[in-house]
PDB file of N, CA and C in Angstrom:
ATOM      1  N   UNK A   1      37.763-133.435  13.255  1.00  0.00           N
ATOM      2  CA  UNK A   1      36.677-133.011  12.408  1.00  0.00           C
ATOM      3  C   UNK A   1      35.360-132.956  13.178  1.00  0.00           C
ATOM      4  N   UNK A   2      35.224-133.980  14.213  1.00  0.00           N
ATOM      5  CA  UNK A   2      33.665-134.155  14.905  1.00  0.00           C
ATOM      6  C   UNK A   2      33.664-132.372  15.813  1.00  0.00           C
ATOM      7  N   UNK A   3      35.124-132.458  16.342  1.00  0.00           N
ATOM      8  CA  UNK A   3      34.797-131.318  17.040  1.00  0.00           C
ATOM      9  C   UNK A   3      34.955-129.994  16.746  1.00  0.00           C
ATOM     10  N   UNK A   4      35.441-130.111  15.110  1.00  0.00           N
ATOM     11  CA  UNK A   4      35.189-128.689  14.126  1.00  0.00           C
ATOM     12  C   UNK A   4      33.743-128.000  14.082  1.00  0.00           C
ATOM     13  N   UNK A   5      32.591-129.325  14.060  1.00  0.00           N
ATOM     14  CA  UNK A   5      31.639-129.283  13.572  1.00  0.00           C
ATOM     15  C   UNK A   5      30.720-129.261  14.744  1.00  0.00           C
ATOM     16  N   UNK A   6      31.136-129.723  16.081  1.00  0.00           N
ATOM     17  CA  UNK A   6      30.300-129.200  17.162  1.00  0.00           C
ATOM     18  C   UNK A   6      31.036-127.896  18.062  1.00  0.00           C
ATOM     19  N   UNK A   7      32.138-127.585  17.413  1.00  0.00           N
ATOM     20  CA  UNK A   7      32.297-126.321  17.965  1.00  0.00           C
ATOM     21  C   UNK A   7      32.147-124.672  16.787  1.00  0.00           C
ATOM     22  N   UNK A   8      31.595-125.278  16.227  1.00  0.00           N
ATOM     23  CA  UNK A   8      31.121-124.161  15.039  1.00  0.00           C
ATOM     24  C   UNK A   8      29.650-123.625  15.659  1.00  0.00           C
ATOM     25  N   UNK A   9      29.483-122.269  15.450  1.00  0.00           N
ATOM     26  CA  UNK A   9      28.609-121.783  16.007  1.00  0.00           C
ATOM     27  C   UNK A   9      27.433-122.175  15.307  1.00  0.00           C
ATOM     28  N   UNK A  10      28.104-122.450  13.780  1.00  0.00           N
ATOM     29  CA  UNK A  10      26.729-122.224  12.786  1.00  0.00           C
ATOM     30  C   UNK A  10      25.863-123.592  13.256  1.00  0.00           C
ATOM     31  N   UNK A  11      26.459-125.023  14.165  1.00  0.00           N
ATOM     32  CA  UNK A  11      25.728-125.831  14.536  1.00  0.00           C
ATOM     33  C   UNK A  11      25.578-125.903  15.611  1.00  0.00           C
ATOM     34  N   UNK A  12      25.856-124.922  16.275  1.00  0.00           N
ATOM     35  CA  UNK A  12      25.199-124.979  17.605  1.00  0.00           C
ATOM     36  C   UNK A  12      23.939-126.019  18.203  1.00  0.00           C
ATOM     37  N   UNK A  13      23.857-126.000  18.879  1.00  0.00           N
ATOM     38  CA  UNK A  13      22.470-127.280  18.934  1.00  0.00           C
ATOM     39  C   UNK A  13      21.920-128.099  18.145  1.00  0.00           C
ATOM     40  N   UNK A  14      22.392-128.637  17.530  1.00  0.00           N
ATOM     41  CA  UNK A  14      21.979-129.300  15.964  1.00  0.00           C
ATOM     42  C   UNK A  14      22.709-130.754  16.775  1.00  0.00           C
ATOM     43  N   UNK A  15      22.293-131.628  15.986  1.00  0.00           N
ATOM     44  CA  UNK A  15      22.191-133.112  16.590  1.00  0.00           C
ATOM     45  C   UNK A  15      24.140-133.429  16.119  1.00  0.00           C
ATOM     46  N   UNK A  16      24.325-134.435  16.798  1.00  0.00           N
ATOM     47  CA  UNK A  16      25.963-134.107  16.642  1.00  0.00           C
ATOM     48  C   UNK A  16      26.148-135.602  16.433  1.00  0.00           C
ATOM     49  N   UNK A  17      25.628-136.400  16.488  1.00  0.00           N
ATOM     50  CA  UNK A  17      25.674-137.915  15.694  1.00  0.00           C
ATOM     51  C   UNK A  17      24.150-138.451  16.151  1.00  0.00           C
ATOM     52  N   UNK A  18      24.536-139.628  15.408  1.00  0.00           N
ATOM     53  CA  UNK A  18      23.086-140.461  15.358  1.00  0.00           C
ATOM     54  C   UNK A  18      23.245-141.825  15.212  1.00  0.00           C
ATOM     55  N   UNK A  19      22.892-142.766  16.275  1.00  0.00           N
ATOM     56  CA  UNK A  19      23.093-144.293  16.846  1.00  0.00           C
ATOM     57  C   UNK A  19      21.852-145.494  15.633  1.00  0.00           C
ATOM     58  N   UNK A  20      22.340-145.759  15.134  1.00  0.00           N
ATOM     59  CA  UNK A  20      21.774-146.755  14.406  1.00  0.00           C
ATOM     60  C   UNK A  20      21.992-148.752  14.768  1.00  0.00           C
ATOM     61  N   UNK A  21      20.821-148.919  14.865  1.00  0.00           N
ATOM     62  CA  UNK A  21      20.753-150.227  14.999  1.00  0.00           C
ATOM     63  C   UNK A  21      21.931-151.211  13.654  1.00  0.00           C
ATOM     64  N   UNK A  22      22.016-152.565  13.921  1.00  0.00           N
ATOM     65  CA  UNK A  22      22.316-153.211  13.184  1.00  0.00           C
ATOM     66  C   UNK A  22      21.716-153.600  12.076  1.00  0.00           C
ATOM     67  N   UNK A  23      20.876-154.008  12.617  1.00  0.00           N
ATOM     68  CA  UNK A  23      19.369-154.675  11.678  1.00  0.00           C
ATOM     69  C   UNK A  23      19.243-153.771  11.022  1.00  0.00           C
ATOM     70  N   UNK A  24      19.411-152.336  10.976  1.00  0.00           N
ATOM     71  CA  UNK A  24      18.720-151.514  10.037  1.00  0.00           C
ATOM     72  C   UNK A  24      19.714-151.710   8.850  1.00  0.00           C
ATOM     73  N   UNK A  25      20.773-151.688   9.205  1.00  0.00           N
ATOM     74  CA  UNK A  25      22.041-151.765   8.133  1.00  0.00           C
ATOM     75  C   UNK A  25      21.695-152.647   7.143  1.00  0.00           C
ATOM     76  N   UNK A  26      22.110-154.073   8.095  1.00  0.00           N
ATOM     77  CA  UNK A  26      21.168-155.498   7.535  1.00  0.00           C
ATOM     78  C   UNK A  26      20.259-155.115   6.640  1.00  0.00           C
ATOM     79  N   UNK A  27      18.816-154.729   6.813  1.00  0.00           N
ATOM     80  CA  UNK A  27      17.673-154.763   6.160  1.00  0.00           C
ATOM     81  C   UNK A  27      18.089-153.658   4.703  1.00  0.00           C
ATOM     82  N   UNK A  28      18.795-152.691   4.990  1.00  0.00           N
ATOM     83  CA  UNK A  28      19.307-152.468   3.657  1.00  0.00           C
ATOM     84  C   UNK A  28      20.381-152.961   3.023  1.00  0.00           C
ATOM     85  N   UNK A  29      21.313-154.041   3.731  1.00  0.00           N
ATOM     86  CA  UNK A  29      22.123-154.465   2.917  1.00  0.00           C
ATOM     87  C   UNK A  29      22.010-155.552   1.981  1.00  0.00           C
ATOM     88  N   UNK A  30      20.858-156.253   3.202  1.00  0.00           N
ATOM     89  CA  UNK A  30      20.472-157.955   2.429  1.00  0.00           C
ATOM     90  C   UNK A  30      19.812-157.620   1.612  1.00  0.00           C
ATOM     91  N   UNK A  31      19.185-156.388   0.590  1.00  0.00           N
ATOM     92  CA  UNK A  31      18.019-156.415  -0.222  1.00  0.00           C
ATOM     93  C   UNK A  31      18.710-156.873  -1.475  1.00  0.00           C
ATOM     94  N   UNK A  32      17.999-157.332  -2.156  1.00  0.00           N
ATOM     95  CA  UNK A  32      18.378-157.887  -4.005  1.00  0.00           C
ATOM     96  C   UNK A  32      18.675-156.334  -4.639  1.00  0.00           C
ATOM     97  N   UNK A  33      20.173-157.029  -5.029  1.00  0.00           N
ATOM     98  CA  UNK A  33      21.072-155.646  -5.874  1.00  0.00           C
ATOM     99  C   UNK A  33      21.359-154.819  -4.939  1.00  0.00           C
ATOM    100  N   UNK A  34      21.454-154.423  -3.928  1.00  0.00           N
ATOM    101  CA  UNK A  34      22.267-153.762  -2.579  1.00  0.00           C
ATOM    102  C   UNK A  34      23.723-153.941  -3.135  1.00  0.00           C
ATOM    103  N   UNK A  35      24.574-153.181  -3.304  1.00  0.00           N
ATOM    104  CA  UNK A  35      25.909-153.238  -3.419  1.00  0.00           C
ATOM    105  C   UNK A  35      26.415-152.254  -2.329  1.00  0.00           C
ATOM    106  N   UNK A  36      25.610-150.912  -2.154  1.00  0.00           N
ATOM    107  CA  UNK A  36      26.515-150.038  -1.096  1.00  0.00           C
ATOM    108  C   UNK A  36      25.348-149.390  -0.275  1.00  0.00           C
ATOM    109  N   UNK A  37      25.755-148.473   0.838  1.00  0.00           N
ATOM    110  CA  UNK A  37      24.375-147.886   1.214  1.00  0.00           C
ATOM    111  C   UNK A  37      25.021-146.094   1.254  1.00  0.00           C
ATOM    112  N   UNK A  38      23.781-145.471   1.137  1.00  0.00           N
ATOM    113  CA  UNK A  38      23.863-144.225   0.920  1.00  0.00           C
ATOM    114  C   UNK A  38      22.991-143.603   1.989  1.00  0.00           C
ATOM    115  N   UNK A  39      24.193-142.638   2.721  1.00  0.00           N
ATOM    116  CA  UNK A  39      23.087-141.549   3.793  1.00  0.00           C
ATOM    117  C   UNK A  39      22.996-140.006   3.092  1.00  0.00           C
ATOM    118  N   UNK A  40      22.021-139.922   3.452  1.00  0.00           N
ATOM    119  CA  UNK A  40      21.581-138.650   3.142  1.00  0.00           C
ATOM    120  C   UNK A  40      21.518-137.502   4.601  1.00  0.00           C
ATOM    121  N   UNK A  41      21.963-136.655   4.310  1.00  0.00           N
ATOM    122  CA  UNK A  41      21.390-135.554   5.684  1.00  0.00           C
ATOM    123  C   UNK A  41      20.309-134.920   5.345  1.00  0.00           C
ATOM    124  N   UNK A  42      19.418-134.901   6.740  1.00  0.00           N
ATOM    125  CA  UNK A  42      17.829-134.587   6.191  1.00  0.00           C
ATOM    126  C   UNK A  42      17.658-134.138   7.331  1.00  0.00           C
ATOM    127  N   UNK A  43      16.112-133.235   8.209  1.00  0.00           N
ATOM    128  CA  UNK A  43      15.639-132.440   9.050  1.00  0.00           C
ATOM    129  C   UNK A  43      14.178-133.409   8.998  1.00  0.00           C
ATOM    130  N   UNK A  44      14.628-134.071  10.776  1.00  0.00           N
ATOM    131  CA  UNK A  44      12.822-134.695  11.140  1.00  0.00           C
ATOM    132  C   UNK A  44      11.986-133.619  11.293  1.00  0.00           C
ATOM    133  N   UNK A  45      10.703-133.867  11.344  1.00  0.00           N
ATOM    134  CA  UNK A  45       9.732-133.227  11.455  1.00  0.00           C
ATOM    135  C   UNK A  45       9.530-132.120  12.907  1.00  0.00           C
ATOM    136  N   UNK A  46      10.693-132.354  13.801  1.00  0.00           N
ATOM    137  CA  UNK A  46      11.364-131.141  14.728  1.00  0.00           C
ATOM    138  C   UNK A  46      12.458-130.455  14.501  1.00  0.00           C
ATOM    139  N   UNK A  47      12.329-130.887  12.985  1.00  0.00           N
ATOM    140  CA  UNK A  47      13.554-129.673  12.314  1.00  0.00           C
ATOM    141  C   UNK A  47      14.919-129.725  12.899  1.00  0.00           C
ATOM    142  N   UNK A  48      15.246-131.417  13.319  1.00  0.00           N
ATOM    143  CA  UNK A  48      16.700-131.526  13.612  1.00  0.00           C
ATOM    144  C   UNK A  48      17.167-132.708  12.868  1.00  0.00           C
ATOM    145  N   UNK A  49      18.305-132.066  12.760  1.00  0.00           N
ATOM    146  CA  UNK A  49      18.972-132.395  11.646  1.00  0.00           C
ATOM    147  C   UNK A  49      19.570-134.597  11.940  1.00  0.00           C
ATOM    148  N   UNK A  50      19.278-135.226  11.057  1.00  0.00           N
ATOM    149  CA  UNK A  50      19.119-136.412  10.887  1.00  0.00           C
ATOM    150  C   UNK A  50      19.945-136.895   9.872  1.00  0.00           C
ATOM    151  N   UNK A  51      19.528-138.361   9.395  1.00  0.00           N
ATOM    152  CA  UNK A  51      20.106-138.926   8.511  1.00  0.00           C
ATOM    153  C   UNK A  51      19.114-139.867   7.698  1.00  0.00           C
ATOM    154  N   UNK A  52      19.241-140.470   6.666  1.00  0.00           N
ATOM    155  CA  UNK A  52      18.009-141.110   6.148  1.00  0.00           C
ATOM    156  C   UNK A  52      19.313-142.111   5.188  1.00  0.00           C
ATOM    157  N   UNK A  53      18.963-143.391   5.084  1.00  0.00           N
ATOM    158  CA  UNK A  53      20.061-144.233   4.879  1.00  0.00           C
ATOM    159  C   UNK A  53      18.893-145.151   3.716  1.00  0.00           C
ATOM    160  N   UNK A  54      20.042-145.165   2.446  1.00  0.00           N
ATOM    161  CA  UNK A  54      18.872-145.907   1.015  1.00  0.00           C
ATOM    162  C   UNK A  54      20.052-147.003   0.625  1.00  0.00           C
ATOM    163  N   UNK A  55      19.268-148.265   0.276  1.00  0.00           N
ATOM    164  CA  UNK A  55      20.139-149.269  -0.329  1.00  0.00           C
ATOM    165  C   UNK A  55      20.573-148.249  -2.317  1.00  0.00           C
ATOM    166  N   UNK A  56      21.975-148.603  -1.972  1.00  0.00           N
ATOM    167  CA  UNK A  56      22.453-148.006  -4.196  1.00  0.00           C
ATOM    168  C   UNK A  56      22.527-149.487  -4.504  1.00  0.00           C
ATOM    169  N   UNK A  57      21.976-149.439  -6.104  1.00  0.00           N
ATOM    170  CA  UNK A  57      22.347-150.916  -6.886  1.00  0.00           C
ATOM    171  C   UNK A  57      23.599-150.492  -8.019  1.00  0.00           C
ATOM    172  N   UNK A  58      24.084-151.630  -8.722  1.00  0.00           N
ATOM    173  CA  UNK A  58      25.028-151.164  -9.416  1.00  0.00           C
ATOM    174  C   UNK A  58      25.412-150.102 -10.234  1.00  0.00           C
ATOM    175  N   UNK A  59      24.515-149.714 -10.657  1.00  0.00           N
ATOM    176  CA  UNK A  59      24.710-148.278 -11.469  1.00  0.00           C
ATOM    177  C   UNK A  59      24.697-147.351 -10.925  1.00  0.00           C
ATOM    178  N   UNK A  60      24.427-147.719  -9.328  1.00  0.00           N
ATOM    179  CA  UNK A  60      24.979-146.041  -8.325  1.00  0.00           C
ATOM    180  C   UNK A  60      23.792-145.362  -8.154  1.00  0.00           C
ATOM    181  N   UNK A  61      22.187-146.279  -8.501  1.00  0.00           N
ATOM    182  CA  UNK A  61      21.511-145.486  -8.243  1.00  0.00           C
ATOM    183  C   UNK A  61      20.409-145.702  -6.776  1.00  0.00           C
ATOM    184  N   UNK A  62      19.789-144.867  -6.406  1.00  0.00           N
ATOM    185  CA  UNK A  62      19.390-145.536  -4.715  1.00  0.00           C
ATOM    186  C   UNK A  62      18.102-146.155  -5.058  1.00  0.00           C
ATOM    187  N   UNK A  63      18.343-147.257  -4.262  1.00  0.00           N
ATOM    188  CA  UNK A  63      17.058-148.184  -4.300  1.00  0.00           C
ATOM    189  C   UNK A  63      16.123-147.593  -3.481  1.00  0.00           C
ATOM    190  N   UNK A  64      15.035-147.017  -4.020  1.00  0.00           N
ATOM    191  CA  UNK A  64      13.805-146.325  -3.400  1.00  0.00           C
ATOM    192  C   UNK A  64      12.446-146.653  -3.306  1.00  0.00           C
ATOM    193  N   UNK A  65      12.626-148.107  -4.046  1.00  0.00           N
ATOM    194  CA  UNK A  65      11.490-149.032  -3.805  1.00  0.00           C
ATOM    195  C   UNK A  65      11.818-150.029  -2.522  1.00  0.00           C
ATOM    196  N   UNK A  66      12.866-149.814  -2.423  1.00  0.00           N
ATOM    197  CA  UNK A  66      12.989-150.851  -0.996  1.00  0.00           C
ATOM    198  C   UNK A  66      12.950-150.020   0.670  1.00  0.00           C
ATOM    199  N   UNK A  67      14.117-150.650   1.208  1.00  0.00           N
ATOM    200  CA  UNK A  67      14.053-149.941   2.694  1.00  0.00           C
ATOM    201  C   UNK A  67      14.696-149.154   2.723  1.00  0.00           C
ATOM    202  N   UNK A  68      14.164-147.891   3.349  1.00  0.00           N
ATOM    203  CA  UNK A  68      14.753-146.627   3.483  1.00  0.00           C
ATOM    204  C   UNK A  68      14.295-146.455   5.032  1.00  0.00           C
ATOM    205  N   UNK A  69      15.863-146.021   5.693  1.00  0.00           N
ATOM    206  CA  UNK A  69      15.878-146.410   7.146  1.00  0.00           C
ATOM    207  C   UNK A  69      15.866-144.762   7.155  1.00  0.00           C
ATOM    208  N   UNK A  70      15.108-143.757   8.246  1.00  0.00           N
ATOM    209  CA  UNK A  70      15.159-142.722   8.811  1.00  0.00           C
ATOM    210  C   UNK A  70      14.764-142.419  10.292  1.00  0.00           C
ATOM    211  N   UNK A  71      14.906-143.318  11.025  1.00  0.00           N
ATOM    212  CA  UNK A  71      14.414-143.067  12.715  1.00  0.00           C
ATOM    213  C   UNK A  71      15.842-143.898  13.616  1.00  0.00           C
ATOM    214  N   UNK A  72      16.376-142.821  13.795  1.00  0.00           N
ATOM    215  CA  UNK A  72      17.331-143.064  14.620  1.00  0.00           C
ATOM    216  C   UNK A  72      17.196-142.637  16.067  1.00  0.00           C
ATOM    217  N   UNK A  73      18.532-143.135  16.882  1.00  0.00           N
ATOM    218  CA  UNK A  73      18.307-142.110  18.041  1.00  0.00           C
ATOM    219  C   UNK A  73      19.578-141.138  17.840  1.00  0.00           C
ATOM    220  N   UNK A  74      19.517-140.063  18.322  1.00  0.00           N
ATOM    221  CA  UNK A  74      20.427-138.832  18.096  1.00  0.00           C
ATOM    222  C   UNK A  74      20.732-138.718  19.454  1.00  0.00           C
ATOM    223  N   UNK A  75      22.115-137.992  19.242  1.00  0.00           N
ATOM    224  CA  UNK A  75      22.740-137.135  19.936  1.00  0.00           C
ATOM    225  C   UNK A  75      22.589-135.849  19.795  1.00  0.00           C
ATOM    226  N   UNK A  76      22.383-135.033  21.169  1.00  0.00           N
ATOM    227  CA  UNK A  76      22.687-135.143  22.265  1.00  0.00           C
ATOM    228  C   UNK A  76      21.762-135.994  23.478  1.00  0.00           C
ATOM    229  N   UNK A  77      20.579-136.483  22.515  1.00  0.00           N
ATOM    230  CA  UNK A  77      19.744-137.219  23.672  1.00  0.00           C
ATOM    231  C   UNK A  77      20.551-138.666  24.357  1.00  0.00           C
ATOM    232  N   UNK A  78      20.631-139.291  22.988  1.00  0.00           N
ATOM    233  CA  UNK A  78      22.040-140.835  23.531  1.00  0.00           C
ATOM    234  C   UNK A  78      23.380-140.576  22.880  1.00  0.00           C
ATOM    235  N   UNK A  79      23.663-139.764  23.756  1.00  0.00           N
ATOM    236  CA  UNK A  79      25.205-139.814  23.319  1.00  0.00           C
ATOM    237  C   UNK A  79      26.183-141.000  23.765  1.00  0.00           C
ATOM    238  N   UNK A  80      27.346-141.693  23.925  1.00  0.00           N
ATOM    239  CA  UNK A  80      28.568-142.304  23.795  1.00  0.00           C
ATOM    240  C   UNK A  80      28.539-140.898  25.588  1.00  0.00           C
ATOM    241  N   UNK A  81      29.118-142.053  26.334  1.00  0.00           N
ATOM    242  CA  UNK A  81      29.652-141.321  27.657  1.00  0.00           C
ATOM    243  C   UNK A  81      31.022-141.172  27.325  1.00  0.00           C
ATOM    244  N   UNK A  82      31.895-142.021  26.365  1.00  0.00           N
ATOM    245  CA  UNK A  82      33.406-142.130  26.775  1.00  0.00           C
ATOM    246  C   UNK A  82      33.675-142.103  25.910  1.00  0.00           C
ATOM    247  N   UNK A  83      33.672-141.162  25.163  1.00  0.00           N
ATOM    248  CA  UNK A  83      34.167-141.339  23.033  1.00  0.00           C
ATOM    249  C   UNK A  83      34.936-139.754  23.565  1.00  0.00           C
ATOM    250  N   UNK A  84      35.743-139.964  22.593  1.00  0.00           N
ATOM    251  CA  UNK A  84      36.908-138.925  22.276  1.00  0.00           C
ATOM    252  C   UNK A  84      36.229-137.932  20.997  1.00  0.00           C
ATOM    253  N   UNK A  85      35.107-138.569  20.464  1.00  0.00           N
ATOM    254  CA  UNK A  85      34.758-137.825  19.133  1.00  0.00           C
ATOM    255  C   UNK A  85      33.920-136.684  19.562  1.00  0.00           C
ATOM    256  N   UNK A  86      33.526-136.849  20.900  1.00  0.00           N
ATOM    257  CA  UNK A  86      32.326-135.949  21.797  1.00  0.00           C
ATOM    258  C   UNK A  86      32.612-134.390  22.359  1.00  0.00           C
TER     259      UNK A  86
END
């Protein structure tokens, strides 16, 4: 599937994963009522394509008063040298 989606023309140069810290996970998991976390696909402000990660509480809805993680590092800048998904 990774390499459906980087060998499709329509994504040509478009960011092909994105490296997230631990702590960021953490900081949305430990929040009060955190049950799951939710990514979103979104476009930084250089119009490449990203991810933006929100704590959901039980009723499935995203916690948007809390931490909402969006600064990652992407690929192709830090990619994985030895991954099979590449």
């Amino acid at each position: 599937m990774t390499h459906a989606y980087q060998n499709d023309p329509l994504f040509t140069g478009q960011t092909i994963a994105v490296k997230i810290a631990n702590d960021a996970y953490l900081d949305i998991i430990n929040q009060p009522g955190c049950v799951e976390v939710r990514s979103y696909f979104a476009k930084n402000t250089a119009g490449e394509l990203t991810l933006v990660l929100v704590g959901v509480d039980n009723n499935g809805d995203d916690i948007t008063n809390g931490k909402i993680m969006n600064l990652f590092k992407r690929c192709p800048i830090e990619c994985a040298q030895n991954s099979p998904l590449t």
